[in-house]
C-alpha atoms as a PDB file:
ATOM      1  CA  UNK A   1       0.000   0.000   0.000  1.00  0.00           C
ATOM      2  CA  UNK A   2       1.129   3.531  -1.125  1.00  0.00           C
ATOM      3  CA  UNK A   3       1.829   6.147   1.548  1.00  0.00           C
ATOM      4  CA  UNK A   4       3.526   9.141   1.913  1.00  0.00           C
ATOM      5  CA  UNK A   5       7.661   9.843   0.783  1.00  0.00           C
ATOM      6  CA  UNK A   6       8.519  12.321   3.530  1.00  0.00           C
ATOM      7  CA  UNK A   7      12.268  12.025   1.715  1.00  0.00           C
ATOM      8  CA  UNK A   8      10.540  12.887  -1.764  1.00  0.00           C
ATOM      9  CA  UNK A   9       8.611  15.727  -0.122  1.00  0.00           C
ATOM     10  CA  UNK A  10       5.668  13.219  -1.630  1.00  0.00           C
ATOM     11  CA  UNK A  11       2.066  13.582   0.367  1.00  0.00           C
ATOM     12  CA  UNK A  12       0.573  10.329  -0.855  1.00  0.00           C
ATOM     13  CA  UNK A  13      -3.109  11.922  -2.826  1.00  0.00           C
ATOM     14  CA  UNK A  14      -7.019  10.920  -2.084  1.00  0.00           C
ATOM     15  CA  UNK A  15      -6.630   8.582  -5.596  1.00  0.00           C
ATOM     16  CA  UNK A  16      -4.587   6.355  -3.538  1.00  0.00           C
ATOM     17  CA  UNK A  17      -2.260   6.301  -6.542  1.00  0.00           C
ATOM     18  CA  UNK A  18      -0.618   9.814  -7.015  1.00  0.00           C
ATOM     19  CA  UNK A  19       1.244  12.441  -5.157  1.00  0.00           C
ATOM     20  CA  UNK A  20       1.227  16.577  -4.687  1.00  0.00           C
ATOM     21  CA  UNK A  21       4.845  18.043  -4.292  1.00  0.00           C
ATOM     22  CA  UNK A  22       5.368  21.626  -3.409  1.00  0.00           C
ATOM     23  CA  UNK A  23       9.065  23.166  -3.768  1.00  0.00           C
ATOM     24  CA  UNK A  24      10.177  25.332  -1.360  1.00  0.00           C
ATOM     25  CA  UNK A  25       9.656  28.901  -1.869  1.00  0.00           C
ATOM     26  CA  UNK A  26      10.888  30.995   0.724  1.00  0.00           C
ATOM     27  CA  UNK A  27       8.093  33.533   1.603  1.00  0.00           C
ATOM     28  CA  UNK A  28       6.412  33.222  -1.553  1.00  0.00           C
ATOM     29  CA  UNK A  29       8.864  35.488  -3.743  1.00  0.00           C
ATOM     30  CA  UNK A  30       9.733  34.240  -6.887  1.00  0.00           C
ATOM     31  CA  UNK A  31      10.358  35.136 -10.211  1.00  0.00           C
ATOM     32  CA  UNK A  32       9.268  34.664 -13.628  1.00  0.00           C
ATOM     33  CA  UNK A  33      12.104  32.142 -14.671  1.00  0.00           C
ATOM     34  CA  UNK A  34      11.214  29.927 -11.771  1.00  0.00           C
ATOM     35  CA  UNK A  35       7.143  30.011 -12.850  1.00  0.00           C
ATOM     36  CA  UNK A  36       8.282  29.299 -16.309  1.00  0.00           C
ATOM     37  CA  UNK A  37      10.278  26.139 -15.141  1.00  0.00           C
ATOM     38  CA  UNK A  38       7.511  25.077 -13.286  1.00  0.00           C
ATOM     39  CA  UNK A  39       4.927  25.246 -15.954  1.00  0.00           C
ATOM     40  CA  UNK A  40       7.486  23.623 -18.196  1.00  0.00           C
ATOM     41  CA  UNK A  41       8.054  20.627 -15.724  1.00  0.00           C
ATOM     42  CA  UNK A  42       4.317  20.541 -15.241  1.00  0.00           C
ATOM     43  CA  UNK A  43       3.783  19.690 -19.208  1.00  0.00           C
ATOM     44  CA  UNK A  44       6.482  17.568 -19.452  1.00  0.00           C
ATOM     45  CA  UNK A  45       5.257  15.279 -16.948  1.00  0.00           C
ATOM     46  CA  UNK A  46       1.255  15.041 -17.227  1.00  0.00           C
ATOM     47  CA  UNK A  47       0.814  17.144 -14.010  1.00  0.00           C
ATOM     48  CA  UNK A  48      -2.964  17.294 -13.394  1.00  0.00           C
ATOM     49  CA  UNK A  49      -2.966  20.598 -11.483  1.00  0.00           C
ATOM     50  CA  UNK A  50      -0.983  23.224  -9.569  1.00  0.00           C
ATOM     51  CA  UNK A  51      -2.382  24.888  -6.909  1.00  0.00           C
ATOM     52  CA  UNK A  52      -1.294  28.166  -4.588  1.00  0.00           C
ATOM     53  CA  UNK A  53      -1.161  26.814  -0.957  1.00  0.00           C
ATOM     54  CA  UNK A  54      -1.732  28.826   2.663  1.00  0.00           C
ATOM     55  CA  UNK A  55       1.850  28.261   3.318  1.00  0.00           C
ATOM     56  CA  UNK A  56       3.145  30.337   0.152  1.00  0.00           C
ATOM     57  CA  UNK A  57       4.253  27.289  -1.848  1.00  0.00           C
ATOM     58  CA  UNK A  58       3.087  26.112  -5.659  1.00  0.00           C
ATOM     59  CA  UNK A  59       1.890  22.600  -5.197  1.00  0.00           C
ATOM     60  CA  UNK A  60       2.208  20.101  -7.800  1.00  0.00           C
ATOM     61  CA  UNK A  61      -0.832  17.498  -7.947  1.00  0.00           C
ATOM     62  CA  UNK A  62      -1.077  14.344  -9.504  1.00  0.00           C
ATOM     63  CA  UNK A  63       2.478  13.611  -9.992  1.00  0.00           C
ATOM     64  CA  UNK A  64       3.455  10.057 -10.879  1.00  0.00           C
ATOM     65  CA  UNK A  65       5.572   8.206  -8.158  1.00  0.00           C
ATOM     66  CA  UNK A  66       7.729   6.913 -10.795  1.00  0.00           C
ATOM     67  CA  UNK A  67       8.360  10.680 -11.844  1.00  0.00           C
ATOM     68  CA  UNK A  68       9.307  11.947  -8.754  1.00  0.00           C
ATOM     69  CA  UNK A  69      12.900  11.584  -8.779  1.00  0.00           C
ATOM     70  CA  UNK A  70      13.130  13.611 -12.425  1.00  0.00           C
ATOM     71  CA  UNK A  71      10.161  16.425 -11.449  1.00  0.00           C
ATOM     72  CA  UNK A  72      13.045  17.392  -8.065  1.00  0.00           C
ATOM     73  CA  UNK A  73      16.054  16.835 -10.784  1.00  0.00           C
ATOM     74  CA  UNK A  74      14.462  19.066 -13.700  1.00  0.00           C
ATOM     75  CA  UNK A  75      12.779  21.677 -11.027  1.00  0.00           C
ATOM     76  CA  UNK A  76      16.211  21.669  -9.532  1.00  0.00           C
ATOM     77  CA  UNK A  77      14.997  23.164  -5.926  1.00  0.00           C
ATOM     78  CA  UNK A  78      14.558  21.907  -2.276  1.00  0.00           C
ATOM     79  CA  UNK A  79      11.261  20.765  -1.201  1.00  0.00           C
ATOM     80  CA  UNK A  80       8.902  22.708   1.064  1.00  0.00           C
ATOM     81  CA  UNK A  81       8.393  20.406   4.218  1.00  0.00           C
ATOM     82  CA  UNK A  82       5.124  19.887   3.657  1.00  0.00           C
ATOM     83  CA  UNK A  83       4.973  17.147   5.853  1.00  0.00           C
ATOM     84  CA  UNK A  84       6.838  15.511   8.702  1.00  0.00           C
ATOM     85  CA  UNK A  85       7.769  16.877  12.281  1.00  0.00           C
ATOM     86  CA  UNK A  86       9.690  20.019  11.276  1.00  0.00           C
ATOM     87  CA  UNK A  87       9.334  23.474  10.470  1.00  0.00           C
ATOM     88  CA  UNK A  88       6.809  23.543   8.260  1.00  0.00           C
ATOM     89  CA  UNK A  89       6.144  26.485   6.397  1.00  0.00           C
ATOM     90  CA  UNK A  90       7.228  30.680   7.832  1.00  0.00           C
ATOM     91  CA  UNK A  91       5.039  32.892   6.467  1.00  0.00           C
ATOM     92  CA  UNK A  92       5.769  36.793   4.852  1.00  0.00           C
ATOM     93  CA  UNK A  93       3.603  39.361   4.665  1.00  0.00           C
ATOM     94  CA  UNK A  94       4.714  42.037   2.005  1.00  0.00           C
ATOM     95  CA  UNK A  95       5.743  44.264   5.136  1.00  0.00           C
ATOM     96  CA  UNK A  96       7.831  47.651   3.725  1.00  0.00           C
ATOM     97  CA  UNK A  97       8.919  46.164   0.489  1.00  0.00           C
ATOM     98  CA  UNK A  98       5.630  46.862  -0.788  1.00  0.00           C
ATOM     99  CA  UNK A  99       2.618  47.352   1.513  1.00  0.00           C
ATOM    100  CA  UNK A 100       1.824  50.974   2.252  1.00  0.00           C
ATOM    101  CA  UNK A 101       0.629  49.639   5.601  1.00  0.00           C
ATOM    102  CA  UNK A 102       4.008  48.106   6.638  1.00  0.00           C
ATOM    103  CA  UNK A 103       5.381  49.114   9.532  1.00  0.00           C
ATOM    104  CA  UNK A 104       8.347  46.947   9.835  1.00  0.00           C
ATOM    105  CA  UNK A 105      10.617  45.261   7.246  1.00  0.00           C
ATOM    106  CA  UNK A 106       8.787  41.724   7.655  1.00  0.00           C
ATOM    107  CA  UNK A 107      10.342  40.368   3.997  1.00  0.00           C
ATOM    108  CA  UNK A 108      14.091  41.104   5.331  1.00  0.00           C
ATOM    109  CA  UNK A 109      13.352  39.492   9.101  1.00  0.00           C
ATOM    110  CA  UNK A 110      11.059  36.575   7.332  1.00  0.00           C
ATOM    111  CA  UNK A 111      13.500  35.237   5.109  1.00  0.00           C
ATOM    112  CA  UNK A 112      16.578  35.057   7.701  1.00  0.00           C
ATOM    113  CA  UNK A 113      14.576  33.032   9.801  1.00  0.00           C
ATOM    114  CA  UNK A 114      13.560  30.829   6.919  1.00  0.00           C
ATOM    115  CA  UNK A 115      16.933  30.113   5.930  1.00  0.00           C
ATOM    116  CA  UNK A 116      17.632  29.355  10.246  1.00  0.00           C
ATOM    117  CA  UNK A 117      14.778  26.970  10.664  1.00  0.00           C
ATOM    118  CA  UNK A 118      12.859  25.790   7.571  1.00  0.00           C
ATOM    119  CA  UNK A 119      12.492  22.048   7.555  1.00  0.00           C
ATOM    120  CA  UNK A 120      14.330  21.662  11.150  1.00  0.00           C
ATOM    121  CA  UNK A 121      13.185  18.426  12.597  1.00  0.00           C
ATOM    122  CA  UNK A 122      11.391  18.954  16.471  1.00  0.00           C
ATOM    123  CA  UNK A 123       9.491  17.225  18.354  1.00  0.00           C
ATOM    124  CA  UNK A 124       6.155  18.316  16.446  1.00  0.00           C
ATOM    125  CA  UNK A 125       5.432  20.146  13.607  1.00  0.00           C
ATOM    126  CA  UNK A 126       5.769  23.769  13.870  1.00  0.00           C
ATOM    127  CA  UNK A 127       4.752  26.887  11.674  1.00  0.00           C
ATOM    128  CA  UNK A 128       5.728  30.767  11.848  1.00  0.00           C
ATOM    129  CA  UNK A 129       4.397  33.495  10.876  1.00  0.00           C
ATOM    130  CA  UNK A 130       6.199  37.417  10.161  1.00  0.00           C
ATOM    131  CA  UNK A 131       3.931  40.422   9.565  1.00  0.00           C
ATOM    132  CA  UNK A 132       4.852  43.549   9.056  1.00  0.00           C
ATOM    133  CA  UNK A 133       1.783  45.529  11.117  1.00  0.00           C
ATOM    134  CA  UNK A 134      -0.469  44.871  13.368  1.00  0.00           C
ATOM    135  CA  UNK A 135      -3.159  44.066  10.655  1.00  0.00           C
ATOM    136  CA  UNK A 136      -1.271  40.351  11.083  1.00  0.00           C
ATOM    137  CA  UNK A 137      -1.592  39.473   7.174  1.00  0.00           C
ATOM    138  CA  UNK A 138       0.554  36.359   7.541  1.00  0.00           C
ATOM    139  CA  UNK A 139      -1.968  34.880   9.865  1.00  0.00           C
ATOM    140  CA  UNK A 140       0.481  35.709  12.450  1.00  0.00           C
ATOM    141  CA  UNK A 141      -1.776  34.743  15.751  1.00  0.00           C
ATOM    142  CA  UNK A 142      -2.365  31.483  14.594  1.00  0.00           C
ATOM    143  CA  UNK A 143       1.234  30.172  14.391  1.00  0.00           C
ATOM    144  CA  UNK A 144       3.635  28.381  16.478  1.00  0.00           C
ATOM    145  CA  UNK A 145       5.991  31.488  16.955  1.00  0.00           C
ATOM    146  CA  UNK A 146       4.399  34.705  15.501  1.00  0.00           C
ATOM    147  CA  UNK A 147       6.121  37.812  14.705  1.00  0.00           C
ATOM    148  CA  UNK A 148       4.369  40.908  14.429  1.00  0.00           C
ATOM    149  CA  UNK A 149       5.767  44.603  13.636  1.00  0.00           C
ATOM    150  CA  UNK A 150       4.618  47.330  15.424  1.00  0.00           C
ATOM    151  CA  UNK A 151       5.295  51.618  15.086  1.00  0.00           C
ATOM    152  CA  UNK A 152       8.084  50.742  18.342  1.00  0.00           C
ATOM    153  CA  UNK A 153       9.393  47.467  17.356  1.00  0.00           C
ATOM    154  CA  UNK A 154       8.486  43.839  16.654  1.00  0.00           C
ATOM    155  CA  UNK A 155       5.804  41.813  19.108  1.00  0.00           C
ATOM    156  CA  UNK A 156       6.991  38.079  19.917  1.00  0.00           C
ATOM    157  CA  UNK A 157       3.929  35.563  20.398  1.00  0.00           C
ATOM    158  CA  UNK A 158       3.664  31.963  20.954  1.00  0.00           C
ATOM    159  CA  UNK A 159       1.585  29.065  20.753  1.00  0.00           C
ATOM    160  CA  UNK A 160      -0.616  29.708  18.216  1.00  0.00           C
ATOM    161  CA  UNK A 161      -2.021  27.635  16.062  1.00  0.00           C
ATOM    162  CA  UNK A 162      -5.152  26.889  13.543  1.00  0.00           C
ATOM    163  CA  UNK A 163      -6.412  22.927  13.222  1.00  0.00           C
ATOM    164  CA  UNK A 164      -8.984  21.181  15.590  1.00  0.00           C
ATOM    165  CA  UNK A 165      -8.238  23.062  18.571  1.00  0.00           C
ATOM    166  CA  UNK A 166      -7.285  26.547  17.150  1.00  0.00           C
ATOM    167  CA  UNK A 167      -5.455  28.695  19.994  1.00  0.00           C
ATOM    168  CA  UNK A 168      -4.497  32.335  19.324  1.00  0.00           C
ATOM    169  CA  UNK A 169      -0.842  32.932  20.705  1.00  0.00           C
ATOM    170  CA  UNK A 170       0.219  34.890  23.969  1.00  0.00           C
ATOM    171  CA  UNK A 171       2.217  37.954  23.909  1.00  0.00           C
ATOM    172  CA  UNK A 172       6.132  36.492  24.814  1.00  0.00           C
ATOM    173  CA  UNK A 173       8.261  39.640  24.575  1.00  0.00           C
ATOM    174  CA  UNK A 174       8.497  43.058  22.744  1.00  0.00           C
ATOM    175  CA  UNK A 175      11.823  44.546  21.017  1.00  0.00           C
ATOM    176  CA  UNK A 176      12.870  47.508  19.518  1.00  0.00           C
ATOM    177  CA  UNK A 177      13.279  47.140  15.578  1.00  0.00           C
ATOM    178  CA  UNK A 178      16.617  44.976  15.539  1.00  0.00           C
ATOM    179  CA  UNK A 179      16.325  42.470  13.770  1.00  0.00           C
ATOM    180  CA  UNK A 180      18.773  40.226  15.718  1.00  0.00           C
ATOM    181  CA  UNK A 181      16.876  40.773  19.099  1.00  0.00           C
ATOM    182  CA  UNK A 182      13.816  39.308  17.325  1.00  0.00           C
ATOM    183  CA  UNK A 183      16.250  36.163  16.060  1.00  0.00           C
ATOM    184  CA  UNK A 184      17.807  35.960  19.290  1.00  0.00           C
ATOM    185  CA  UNK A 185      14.193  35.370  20.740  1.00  0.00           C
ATOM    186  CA  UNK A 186      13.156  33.201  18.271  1.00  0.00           C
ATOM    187  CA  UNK A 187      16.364  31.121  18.974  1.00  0.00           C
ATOM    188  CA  UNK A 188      15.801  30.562  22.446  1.00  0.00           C
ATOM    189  CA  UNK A 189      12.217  29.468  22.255  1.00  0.00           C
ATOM    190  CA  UNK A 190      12.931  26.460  19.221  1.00  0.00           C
ATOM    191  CA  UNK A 191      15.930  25.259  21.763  1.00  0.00           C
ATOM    192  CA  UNK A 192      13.687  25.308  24.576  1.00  0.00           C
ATOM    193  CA  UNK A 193      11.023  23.459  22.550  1.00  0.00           C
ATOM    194  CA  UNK A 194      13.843  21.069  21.166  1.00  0.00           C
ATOM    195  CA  UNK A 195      14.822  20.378  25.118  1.00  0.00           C
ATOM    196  CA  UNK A 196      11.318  20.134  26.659  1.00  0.00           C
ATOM    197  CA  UNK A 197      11.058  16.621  26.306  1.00  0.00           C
ATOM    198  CA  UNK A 198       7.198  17.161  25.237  1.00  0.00           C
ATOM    199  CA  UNK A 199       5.862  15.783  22.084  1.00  0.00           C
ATOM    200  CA  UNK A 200       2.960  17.886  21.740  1.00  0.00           C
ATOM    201  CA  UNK A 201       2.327  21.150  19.918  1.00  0.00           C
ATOM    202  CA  UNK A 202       4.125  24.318  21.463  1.00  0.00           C
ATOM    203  CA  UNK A 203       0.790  25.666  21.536  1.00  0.00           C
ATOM    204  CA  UNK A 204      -0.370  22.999  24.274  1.00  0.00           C
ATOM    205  CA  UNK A 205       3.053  23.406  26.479  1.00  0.00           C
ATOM    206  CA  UNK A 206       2.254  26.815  26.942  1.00  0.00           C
ATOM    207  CA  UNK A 207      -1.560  26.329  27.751  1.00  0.00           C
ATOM    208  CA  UNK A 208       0.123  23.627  30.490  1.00  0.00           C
ATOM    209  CA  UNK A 209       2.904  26.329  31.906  1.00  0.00           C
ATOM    210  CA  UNK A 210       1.172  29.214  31.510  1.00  0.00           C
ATOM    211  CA  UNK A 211       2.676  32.312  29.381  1.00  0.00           C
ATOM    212  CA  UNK A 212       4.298  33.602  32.373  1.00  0.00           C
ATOM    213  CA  UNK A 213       6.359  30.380  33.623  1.00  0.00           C
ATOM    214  CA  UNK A 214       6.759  29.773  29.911  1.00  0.00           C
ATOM    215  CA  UNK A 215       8.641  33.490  30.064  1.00  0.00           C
ATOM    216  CA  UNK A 216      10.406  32.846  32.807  1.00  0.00           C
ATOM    217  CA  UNK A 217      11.899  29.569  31.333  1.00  0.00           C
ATOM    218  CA  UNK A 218      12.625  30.448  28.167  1.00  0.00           C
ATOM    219  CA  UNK A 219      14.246  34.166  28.788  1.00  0.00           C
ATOM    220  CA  UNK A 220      15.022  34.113  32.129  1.00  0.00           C
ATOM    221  CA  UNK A 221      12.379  37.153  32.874  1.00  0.00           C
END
C-alpha cells in the first residue's frame, strides 16, 4: 500500500495512486524564470494541477511516483516540508517592500529566519508566521511562533495555532526594531522546545505552563 515519501517531499493523494509536491519557496517570492520552469516541468510530466497553498508554496498534484525523482532533478529546488515533524512552512507578509501599511521590514526578518529553521526536525510540527503591522496578514496569531511589527518594534507571540483546537498565541516579549533581538528570541524558544522533552504542539506546552512560567523559562524574565 502507497503512503507518503517524507524524503521525496511526496504527500501520498485521495486517488490512492498519485502524489502533490510543493518546492520550497521561501516567503512566496519568486520570479518569472522559476514560474516558467515550473509550468514547463508541469507539461512535461502530465501534471494534473498546480495549486497556490496557505503556506506560500506552488503545489504540484497528480504527480506520478515513478516521476518523482526527475520532477526534483528538472525543477532543480529543495522541497517545502510539507509534511513531517519540522518546520513547516514561515510565512511573509509584504511588510515595507511593498505594503503601504508596513510598519516593519517583515520580507528582510522573514526570510533570515527561513533560511535558520525551515524544515528543522522537532518534536512536532511547527509553523511561523512574520507580519509587518499589526493588521497580522501572515496569519500571524495562529502560528507556532508569531512575529508581528509594530510603530516601536516587533511583538513576539507563541503558541498559536489553527487545526482542531485553534489557539491564538500569547504575547512572549516586545523589542525595539533589531532584527537580531527578534532572532535571538526566536532562537531561544525552538531550543527550549527542542529540550522540553514534550511531544505535543508548542501551543499545548504553553496552555500547560502558563505564558508567564513559559517566560520565565525560556528568557530568564
Amino acid at each position: 500500500m502507497k503512503k507518503d515519501i517524507l524524503e521525496k517531499g511526496a504527500i501520498l493523494q485521495r486517488d490512492k495512486e498519485t502524489y502533490a509536491i510543493a518546492p520550497h519557496i521561501p516567503g512566496g517570492i519568486t520570479d518569472t524564470a522559476t514560474l516558467r520552469k515550473l509550468c514547463d516541468v508541469a507539461d512535461k510530466y502530465y501534471v494534473k494541477e498546480l495549486k497556490l497553498t496557505s503556506a506560500q508554496r506552488i503545489a504540484l498534484f497528480g504527480v506520478k511516483e515513478e516521476d518523482l525523482d526527475a520532477i526534483w532533478a528538472d525543477l532543480d529546488q529543495q522541497p517545502g516540508a510539507a509534511i513531517g515533524l519540522c518546520v513547516r512552512s514561515v510565512k511573509i507578509c509584504p511588510g515595507t517592500t511593498w505594503c503601504k501599511r508596513g510598519v516593519q521590514d517583515s520580507v528582510s526578518l522573514g526570510l533570515k529566519i527561513d533560511a535558520a529553521y525551515h524544515a528543522m526536525e522537532l518534536p512536532n510540527k511547527m509553523k511561523l508566521g512574520i507580519s509587518g503591522c499589526m493588521l497580522n496578514c501572515a496569519e500571524t496569531m495562529l502560528k507556532d511562533i508569531g512575529v508581528v511589527g509594530t510603530p516601536k518594534g516587533w511583538r513576539i507571540y507563541v503558541g498559536g495555532n489553527a487545526g482542531a483546537r485553534p489557539r491564538i498565541g500569547d504575547l512572549l516579549a516586545e523589542t525595539a526594531a533589531v532584527e537580531d533581538d527578534v532572532l535571538a528570541i526566536v532562537a531561544r524558544i525552538v531550543t527550549y522546545y527542542k529540550g522540553s522533552g514534550s511531544e505535543q504542539r508548542l501551543g499545548r506546552i504553553v496552555e500547560q505552563m502558563g505564558v508567564e512560567e513559559f517566560r520565565k523559562a525560556v528568557l530568564g524574565e
